[in-house]
Protein backbone atom coordinates (compact mmCIF):
# COMPACT_ATOMS: atom_id res chain seq x y z
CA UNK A 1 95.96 45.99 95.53
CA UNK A 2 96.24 45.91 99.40
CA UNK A 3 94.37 42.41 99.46
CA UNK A 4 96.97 41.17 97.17
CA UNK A 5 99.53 42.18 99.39
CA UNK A 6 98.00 40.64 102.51
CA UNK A 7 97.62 37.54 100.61
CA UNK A 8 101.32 37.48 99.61
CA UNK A 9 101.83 38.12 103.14
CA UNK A 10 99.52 35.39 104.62
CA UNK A 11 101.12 32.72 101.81
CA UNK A 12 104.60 34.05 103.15
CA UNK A 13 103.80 33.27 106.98
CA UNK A 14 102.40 30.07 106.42
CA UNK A 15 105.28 28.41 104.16
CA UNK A 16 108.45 30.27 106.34
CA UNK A 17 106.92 29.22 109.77
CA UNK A 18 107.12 25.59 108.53
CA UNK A 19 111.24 26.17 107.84
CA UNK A 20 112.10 28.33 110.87
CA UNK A 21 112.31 26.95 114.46
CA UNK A 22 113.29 28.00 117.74
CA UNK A 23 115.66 24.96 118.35
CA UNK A 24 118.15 26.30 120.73
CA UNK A 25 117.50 29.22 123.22
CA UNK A 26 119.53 32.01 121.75
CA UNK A 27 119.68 30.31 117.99
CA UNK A 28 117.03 30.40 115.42
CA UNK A 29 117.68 27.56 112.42
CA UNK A 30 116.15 28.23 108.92
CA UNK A 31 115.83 25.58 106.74
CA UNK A 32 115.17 26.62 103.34
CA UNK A 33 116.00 25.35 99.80
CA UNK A 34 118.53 22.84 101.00
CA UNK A 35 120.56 24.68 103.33
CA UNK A 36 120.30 25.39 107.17
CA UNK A 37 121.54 28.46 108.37
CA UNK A 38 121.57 29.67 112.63
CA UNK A 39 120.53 32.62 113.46
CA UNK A 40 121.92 33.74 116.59
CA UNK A 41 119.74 36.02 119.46
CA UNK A 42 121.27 38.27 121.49
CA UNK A 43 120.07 39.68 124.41
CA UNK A 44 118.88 43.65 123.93
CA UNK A 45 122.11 44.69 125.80
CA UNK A 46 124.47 42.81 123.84
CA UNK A 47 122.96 43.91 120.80
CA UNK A 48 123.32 47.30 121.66
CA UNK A 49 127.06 46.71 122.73
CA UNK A 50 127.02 45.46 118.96
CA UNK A 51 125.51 48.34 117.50
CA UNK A 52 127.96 50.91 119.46
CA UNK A 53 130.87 48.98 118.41
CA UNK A 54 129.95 48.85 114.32
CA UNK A 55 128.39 52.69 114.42
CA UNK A 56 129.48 54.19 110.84
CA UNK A 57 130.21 50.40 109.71
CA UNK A 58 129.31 49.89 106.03
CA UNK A 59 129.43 46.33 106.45
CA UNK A 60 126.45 46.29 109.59
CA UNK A 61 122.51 46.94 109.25
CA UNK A 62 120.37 47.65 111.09
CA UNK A 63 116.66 46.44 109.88
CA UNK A 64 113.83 47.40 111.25
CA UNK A 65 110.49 45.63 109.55
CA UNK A 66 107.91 47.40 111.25
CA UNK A 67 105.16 49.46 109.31
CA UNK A 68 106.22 53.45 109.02
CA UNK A 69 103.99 54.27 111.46
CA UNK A 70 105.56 52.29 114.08
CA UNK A 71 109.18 52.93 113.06
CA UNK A 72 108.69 56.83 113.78
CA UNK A 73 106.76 56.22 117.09
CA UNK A 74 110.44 55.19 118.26
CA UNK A 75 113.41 52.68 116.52
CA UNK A 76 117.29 52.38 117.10
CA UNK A 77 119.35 54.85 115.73
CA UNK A 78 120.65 54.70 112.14
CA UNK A 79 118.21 51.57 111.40
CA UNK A 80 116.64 51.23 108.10
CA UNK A 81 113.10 50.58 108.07
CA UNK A 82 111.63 47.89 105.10
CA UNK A 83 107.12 47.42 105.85
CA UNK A 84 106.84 43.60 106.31
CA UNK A 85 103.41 44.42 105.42
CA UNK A 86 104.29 46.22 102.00
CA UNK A 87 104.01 44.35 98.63
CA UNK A 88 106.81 44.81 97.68
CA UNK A 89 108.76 43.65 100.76
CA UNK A 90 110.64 40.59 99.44
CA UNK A 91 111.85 42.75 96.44
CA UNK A 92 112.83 45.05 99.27
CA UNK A 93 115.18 42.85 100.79
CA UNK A 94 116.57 41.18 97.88
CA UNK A 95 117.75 44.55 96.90
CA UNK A 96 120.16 45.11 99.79
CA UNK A 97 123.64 43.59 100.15
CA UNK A 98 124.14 40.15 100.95
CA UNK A 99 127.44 40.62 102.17
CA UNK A 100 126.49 43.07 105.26
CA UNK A 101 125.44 41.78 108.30
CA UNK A 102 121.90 42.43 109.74
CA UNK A 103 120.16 42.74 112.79
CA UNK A 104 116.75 42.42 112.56
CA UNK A 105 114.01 43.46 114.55
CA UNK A 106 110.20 44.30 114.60
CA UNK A 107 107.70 44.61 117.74
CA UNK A 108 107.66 41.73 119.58
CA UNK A 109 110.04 38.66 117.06
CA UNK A 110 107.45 37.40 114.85
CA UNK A 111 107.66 39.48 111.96
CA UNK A 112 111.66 39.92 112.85
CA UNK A 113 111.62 35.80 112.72
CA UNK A 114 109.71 35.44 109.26
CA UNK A 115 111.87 38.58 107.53
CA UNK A 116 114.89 36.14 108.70
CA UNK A 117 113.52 33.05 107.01
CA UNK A 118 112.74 34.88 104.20
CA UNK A 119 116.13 36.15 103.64
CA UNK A 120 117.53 33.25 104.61
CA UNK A 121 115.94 31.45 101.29
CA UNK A 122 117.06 34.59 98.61
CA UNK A 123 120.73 34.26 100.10
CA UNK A 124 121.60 35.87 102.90
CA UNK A 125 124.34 34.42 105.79
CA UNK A 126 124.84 37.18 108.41
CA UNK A 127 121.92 37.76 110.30
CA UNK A 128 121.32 38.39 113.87
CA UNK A 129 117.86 39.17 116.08
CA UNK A 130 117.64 40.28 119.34
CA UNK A 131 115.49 38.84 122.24
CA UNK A 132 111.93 40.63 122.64
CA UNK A 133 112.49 42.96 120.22
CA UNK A 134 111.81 46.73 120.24
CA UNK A 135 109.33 45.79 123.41
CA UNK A 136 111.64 44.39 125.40
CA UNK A 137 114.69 47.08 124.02
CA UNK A 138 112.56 49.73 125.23
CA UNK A 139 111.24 47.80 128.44
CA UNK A 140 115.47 47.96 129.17
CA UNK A 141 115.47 51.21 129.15
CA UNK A 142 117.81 50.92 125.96
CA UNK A 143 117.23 54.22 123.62
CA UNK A 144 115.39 54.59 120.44
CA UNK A 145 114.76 58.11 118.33
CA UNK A 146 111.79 59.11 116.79
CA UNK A 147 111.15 60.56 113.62
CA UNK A 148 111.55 58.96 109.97
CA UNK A 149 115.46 58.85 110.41
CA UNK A 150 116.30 56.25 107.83
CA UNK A 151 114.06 53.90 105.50
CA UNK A 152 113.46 52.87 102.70
């Protein structure tokens, strides 16, 4: 059932690019079933300032949506790892808390920028990204850990 799950994907991409722009530089805005919420971007540093300060905080995730494979070849510390390319990835998210706050990421920001739209619509309000993504984290010199660490 992989071709299913590419499809879902594909059908995903196509109607959550329409709702998510890139309006303001630092902001993302999500449109989606009659709401609008902005996404702010931090810069890799500050989100790293932002990780140190909520370390051990029940209340912060952080979500990384790369495949397994990439998540072990290197990913900040204590994130929790949900496949964007999984079937059951929407599921996925709709299980975790919509009361936390998340920081998102993936490789470069485009599968960091659809997971946002995407939870956006099922009812999330607290999300955050991070410029250029695990590429430009690591291109800072910023650390990541390798290993399966956390996932889900």
């Amino acid at each position: 059932m992989k071709t299913s799950g590419a499809i879902i994907s594909c059908l995903l991409l196509a109607f959550f690019a329409a709702a998510c722009s890139q309006s303001v530089p630092g902001q993302q805005t999500v449109s989606t079933a009659g709401r609008t919420v902005t996404i702010n971007i931090l810069e890799p540093k500050e989100a790293q300032a932002l990780i140190q300060k909520n370390k051990g905080s029940a209340g912060f995730v952080i979500l990384d949506v790369r495949t397994p494979e990439e998540f072990e070849s290197g990913h900040i510390e204590g994130a929790v790892n949900i496949n964007y390319h999984s079937e059951d990835f929407v599921a996925s998210l709709d299980k975790l808390d919509k009361n936390r706050q998340y920081l998102v990421y993936c490789r470069t920001g485009r599968r960091s920028a659809d997971t946002v739209s995407v939870m956006v619509r099922i009812g999330f309000t607290n999300i955050l990204r991070f410029a250029g993504d695990i590429v430009r984290w690591k291109s800072e010199g910023l650390p990541v850990v390798k290993g399966t660490g956390s996932g889900s």
